[in-house]
Protein backbone atom coordinates (compact mmCIF):
# COMPACT_ATOMS: atom_id res chain seq x y z
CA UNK A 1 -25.67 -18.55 37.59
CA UNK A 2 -25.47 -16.63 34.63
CA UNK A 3 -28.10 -16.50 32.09
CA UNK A 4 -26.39 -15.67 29.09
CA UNK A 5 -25.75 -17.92 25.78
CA UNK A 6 -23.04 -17.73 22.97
CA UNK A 7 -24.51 -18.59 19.57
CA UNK A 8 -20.85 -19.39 17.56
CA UNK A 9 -21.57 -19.05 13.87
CA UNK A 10 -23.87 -16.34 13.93
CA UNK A 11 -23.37 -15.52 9.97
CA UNK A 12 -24.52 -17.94 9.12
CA UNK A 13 -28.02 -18.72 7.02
CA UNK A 14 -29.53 -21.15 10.01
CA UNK A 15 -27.20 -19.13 12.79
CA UNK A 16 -28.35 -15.61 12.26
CA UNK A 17 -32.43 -17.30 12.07
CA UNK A 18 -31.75 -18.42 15.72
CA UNK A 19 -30.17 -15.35 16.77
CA UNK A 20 -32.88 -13.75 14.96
CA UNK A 21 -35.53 -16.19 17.06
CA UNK A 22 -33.47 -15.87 20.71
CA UNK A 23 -33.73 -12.04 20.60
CA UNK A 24 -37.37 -11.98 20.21
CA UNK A 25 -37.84 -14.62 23.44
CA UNK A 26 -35.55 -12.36 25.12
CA UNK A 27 -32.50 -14.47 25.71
CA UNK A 28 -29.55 -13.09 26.75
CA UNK A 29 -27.51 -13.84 23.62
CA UNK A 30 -23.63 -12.91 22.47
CA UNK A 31 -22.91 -13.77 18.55
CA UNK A 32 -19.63 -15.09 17.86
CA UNK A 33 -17.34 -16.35 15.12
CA UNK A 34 -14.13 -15.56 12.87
CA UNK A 35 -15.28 -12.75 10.97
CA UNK A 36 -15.14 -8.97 12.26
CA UNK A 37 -16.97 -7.53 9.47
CA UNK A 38 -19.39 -9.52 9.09
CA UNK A 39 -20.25 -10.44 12.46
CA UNK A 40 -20.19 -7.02 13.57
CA UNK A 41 -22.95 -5.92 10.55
CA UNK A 42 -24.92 -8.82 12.09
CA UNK A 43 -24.58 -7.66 15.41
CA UNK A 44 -25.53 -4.22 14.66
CA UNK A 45 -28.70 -5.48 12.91
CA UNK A 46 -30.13 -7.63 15.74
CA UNK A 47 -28.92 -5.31 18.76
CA UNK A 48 -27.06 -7.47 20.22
CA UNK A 49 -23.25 -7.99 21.78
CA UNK A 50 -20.53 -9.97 19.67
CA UNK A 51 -17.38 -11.58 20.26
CA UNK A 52 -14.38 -12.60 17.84
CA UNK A 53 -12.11 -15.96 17.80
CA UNK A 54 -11.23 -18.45 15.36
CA UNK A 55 -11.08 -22.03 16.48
CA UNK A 56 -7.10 -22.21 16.26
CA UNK A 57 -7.06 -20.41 19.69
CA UNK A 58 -8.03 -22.39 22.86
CA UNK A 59 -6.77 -19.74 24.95
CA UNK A 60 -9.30 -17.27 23.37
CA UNK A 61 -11.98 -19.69 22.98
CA UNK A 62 -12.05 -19.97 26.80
CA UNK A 63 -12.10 -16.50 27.55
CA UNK A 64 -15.18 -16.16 25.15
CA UNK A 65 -16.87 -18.93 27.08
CA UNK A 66 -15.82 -18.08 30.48
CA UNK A 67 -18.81 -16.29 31.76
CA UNK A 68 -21.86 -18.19 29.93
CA UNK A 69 -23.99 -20.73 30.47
CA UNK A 70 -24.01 -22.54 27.27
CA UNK A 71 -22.87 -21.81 23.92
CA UNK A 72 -24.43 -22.74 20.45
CA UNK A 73 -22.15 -24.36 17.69
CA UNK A 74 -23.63 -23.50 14.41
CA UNK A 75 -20.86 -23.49 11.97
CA UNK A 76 -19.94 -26.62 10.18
CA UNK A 77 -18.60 -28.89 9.36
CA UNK A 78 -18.92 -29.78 12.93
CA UNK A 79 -16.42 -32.65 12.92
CA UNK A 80 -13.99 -29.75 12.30
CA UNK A 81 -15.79 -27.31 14.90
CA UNK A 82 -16.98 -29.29 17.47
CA UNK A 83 -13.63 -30.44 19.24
CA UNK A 84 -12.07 -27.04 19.90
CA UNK A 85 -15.33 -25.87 21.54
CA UNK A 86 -15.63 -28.79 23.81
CA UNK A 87 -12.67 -28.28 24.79
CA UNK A 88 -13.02 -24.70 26.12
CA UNK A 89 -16.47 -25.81 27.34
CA UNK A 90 -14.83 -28.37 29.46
CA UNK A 91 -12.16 -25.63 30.73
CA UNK A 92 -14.93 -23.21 31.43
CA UNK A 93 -17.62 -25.48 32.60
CA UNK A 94 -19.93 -24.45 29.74
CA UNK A 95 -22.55 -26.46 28.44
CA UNK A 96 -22.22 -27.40 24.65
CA UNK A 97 -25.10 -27.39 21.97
CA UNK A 98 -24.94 -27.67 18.17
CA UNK A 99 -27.00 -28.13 15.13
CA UNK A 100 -25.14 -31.51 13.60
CA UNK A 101 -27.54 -34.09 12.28
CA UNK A 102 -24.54 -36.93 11.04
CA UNK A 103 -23.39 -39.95 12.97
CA UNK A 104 -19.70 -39.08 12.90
CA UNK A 105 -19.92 -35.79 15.09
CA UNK A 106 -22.55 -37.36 17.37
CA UNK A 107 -20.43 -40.83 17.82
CA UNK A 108 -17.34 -38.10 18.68
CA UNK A 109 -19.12 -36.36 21.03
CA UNK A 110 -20.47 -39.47 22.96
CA UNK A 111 -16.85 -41.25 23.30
CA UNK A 112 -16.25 -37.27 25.35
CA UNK A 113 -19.22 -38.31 27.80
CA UNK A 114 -17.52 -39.37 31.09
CA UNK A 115 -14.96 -36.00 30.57
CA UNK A 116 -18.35 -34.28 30.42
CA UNK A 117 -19.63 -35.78 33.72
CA UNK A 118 -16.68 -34.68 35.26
CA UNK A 119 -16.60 -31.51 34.10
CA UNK A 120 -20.41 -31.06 35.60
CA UNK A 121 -21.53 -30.17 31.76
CA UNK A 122 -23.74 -31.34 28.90
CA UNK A 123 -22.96 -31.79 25.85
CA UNK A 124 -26.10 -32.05 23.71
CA UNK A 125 -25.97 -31.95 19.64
CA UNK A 126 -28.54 -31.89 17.21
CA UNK A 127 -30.99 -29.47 18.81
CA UNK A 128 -32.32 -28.60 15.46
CA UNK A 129 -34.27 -30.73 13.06
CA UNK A 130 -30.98 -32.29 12.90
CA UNK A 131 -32.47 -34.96 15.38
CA UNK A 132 -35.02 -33.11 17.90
CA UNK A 133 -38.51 -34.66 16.06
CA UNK A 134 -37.12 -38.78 14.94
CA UNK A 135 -35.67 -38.55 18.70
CA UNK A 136 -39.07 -37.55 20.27
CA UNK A 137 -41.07 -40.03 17.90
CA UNK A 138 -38.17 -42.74 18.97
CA UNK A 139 -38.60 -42.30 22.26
CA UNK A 140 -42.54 -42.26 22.59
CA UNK A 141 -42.60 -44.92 20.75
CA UNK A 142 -40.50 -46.83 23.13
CA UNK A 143 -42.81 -45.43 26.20
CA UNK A 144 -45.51 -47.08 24.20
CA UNK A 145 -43.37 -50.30 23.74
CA UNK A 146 -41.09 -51.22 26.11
CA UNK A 147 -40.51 -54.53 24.70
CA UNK A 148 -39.37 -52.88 21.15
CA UNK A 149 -36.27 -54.53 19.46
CA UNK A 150 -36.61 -52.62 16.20
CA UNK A 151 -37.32 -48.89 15.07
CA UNK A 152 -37.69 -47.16 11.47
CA UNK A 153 -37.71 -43.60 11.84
CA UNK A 154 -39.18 -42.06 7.97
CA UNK A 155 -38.68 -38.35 7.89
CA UNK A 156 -39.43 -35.87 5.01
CA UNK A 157 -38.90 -31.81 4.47
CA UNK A 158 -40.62 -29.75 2.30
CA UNK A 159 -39.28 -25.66 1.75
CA UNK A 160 -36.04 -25.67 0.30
CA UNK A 161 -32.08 -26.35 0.98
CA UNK A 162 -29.73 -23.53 2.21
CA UNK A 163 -25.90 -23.87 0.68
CA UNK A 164 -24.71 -25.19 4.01
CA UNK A 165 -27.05 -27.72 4.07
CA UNK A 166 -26.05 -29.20 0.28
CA UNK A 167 -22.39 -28.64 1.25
CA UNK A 168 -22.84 -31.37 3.90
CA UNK A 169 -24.55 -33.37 1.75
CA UNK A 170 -24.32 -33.61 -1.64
CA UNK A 171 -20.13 -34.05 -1.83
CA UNK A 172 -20.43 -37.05 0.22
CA UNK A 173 -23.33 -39.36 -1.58
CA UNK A 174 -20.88 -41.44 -2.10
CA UNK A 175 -19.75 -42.11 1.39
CA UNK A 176 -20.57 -45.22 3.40
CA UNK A 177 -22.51 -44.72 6.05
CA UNK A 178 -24.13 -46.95 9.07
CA UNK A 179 -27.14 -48.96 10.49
CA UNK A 180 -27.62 -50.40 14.02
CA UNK A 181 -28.06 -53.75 14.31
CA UNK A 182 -28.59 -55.91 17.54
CA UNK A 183 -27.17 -52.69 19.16
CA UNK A 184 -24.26 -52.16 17.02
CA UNK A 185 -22.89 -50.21 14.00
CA UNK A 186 -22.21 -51.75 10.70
CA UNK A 187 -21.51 -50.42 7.93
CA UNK A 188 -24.13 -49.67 5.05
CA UNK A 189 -24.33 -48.44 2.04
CA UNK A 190 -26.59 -45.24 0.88
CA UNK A 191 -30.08 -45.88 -0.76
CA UNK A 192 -30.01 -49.53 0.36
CA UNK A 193 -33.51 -50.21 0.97
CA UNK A 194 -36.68 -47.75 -0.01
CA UNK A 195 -40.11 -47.61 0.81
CA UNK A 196 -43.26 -46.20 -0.20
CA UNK A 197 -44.82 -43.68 2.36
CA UNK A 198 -47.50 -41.19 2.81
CA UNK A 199 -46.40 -38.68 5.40
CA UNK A 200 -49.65 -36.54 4.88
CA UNK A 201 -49.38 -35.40 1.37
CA UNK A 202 -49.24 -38.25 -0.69
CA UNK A 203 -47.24 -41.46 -1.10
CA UNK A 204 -43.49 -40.47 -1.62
CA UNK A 205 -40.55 -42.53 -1.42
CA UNK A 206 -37.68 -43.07 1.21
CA UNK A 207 -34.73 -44.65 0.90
CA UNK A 208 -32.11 -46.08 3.68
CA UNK A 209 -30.24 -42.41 5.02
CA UNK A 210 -26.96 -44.25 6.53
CA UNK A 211 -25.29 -41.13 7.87
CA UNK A 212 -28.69 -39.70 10.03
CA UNK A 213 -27.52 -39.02 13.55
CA UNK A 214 -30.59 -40.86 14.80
CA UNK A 215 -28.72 -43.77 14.58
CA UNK A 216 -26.54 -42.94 17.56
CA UNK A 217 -29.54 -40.76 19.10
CA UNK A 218 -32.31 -43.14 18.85
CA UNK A 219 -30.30 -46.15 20.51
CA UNK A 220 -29.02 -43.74 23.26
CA UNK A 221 -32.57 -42.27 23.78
CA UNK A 222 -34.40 -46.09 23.59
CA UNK A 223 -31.99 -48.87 23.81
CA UNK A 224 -33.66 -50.35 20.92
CA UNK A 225 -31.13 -52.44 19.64
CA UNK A 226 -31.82 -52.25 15.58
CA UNK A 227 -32.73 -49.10 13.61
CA UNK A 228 -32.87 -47.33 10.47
CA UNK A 229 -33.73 -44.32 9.18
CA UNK A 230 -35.07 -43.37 6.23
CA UNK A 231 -35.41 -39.87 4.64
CA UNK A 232 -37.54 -38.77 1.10
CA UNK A 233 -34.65 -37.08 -0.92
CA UNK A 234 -35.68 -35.46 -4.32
CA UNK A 235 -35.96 -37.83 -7.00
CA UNK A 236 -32.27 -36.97 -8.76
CA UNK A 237 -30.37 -37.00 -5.40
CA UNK A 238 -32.08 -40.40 -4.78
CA UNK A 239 -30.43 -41.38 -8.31
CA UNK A 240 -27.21 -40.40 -7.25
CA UNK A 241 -26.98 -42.12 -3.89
CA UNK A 242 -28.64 -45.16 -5.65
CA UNK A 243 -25.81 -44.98 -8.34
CA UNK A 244 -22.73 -44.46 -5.68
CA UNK A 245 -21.73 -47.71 -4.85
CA UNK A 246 -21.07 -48.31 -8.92
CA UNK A 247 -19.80 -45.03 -9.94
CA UNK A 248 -18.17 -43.75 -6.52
CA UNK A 249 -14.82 -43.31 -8.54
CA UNK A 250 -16.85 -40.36 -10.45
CA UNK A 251 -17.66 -39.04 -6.87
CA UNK A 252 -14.16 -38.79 -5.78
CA UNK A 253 -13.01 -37.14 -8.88
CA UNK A 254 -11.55 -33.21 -8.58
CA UNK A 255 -13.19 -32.26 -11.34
CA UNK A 256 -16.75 -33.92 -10.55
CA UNK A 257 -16.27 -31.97 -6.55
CA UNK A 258 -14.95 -29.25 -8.31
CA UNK A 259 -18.20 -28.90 -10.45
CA UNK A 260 -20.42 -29.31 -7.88
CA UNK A 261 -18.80 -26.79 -5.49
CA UNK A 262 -19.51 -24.59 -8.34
CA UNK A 263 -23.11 -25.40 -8.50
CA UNK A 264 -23.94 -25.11 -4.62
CA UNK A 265 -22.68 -21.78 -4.88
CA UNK A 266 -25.54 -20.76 -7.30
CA UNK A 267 -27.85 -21.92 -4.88
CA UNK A 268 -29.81 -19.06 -2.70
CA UNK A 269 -27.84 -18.61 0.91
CA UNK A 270 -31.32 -20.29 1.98
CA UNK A 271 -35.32 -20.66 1.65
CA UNK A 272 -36.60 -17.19 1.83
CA UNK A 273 -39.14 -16.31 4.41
CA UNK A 274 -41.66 -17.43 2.34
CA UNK A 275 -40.74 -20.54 0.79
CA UNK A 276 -40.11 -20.96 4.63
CA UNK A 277 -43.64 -20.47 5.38
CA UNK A 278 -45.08 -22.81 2.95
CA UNK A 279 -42.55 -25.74 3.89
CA UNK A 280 -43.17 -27.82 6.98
CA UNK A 281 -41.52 -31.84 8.17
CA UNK A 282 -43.40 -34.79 8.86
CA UNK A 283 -42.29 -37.41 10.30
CA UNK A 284 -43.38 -41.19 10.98
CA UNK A 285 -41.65 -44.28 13.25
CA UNK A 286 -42.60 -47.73 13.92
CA UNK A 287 -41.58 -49.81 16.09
CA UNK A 288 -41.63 -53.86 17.11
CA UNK A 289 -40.94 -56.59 19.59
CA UNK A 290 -40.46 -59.80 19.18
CA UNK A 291 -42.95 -61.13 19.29
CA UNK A 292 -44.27 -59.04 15.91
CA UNK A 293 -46.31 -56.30 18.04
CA UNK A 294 -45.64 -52.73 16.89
CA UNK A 295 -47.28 -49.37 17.40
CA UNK A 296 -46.84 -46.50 15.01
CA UNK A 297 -46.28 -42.65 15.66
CA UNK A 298 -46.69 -39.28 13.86
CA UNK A 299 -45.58 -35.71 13.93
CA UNK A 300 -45.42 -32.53 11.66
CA UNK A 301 -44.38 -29.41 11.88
CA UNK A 302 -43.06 -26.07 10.69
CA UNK A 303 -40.47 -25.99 8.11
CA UNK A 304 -37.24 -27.45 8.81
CA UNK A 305 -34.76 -24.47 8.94
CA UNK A 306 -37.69 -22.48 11.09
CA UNK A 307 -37.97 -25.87 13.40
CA UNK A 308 -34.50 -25.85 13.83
CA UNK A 309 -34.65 -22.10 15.25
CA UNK A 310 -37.76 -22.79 17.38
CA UNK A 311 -36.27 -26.12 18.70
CA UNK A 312 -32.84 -24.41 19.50
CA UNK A 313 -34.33 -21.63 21.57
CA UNK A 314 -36.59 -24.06 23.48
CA UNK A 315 -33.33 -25.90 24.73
CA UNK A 316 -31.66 -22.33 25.34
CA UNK A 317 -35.03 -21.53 27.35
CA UNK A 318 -34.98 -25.43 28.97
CA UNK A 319 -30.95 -24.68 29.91
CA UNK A 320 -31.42 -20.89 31.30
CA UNK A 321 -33.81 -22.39 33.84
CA UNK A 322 -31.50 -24.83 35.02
CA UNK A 323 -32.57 -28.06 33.49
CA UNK A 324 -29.55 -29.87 32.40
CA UNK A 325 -27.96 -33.10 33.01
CA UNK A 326 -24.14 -33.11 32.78
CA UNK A 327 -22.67 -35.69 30.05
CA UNK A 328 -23.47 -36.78 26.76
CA UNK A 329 -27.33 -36.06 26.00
CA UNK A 330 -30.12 -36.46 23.38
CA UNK A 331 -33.02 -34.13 23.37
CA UNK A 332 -35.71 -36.55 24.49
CA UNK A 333 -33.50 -38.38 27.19
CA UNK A 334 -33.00 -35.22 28.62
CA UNK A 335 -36.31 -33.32 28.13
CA UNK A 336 -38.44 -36.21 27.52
CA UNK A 337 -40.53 -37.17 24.18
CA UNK A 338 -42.96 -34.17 24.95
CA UNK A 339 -40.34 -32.05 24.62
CA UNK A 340 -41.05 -31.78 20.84
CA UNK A 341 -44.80 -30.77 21.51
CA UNK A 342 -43.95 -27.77 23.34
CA UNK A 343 -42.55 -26.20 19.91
CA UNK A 344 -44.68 -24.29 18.03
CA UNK A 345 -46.67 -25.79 15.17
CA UNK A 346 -45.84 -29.33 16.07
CA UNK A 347 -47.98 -31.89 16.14
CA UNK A 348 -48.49 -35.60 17.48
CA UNK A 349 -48.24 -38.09 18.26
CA UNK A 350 -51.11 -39.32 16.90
């Protein structure tokens, strides 16, 4: 079996930090995407091999994948990207991994699960922050409780937003969004519920974060039937998503999108190095029975864009020696809920 890994999306901010990461473990890695130029200059910087397809090509896709072991998706939006990759990986027999963190892309990929059994290949998203830490907590806390019929994941970062990351997020405040209850999705509205939390540094708030892939992960991971997750937004982005459900009309506008395209583009390509290196995550869960018993969990850890790359690699590492289970995957139902202690910096669950 071949050893080597395709990182699609390589220009990236978070792409070229994991390419970045993966060379200096020593993976085999090939860079991909749609851009000569610039993937080339990237290439050239990091030493490494490159190849060149859009997503419009399934044919060429294939050939890309055809002698690989698994490939990284890290250009969004993933609803977009995800599909034509899956596709090839299916052809090829290549194991898929991405960086999505939203319920939409997740719920996609697990609908694709049995075509991924039969293909003899995983398909595992969300190997960044995107899910990797509230899916470990989730899942130890379940280990701690089997009986558990409810789970609040609380998560918080601190270090910064890249322009990817606020194109994902702030056009759609607006947007309806889920929660699982009694093992099913409903819908929900953003900002529905808060609460007051101290993650380690203070009491903050957290509101209800309706589009957080943990609501497909956790329940796949746990079979705890009824979850929510809640994330600490800035104060003004907490406004907004409070405000949405009376003012969405102003959210839909072209001029209001129009605007704020304009002002995500001022925004640094992402934290420098060392607004990186002051950041870090923490996050908390709790869960119950029915019987009103509940046990509590912790974890922290580096910042989230620097998590992300650490928590890729590991899975790149976990893949390359063979350890992979073919059909739709979460991190700690594959790897367990120590996974997320073998990256570094992390720390739990205490």
């Amino acid at each position: 079996m071949t050893s080597k890994m395709l990182l699609y999306g390589a220009t990236g901010y978070v792409g070229k930090l994991i390419a970045e990461f993966a060379k200096s473990q020593g993976i085999e890695l090939i860079l991909a995407g749609r851009s000569q130029n610039s993937l080339a200059a990237v290439a050239k910087e990091l030493n490494l091999d490159f190849r060149v397809f859009g997503l419009d090509d399934q044919q060429a896709i294939a050939r890309s994948l055809a002698d690989v072991t698994a490939m990284l998706n890290c250009a969004g939006p993933f609803s977009k990207t995800s599909h034509p990759l899956v596709d090839a990986c299916l052809q090829t027999q290549t194991h898929y991994l991405d960086i999505a963190g939203e319920v939409p892309e997740f719920a996609t990929l697990e609908a694709r699960d049995l075509e991924a059994k039969n293909a003899g290949i995983m398909l595992l998203p969300g190997v960044g922050f995107g899910v990797v830490p509230t899916d470990c907590v989730a899942a130890y806390l379940k280990n701690q409780l089997p009986t558990a019929q409810r789970l609040i994941l609380i998560y918080e970062t601190v270090g910064g937003v890249s322009q990817g990351t606020a194109n994902t997020v702030l056009p759609s405040l607006h947007q309806m969004g889920v929660v699982r209850e009694a093992g099913k999705l409903i819908p929900a509205r953003p900002a529905e519920k808060r609460r007051k939390i101290d993650l380690g540094a203070g009491a903050v708030t957290a509101v209800t974060n309706p589009w957080r892939a943990d609501l497909v992960t956790a329940f796949h991971s746990t079979g705890i039937p009824n979850i929510e997750v809640y994330t600490v937004f800035p104060a003004p982005v907490r406004f907004l998503m409070e405000i949405s459900q009376y003012v969405g009309w102003l959210f839909k506008s072209a001029l209001f999108q129009s605007a704020l395209a304009r002002l995500i583009k001022t925004l640094p390509t992402g934290p420098s190095p060392e607004e990186r290196a002051k950041g870090h995550v923490g996050v908390i869960g709790f869960a119950e029975d029915a019987s009103g018993q509940t046990v509590t969990a912790r974890l922290s850890g580096p910042e989230a864009y620097d998590f992300t790359a650490l928590a890729a690699v590991a899975v790149m590492q976990r893949i390359i020696k063979g350890e992979v289970e073919a059909g739709f995957q979460t991190p700690a139902a594959v790897y367990g809920a120590d996974f997320v202690l073998d990256i570094p910096g992390v720390k739990g669950f205490d």
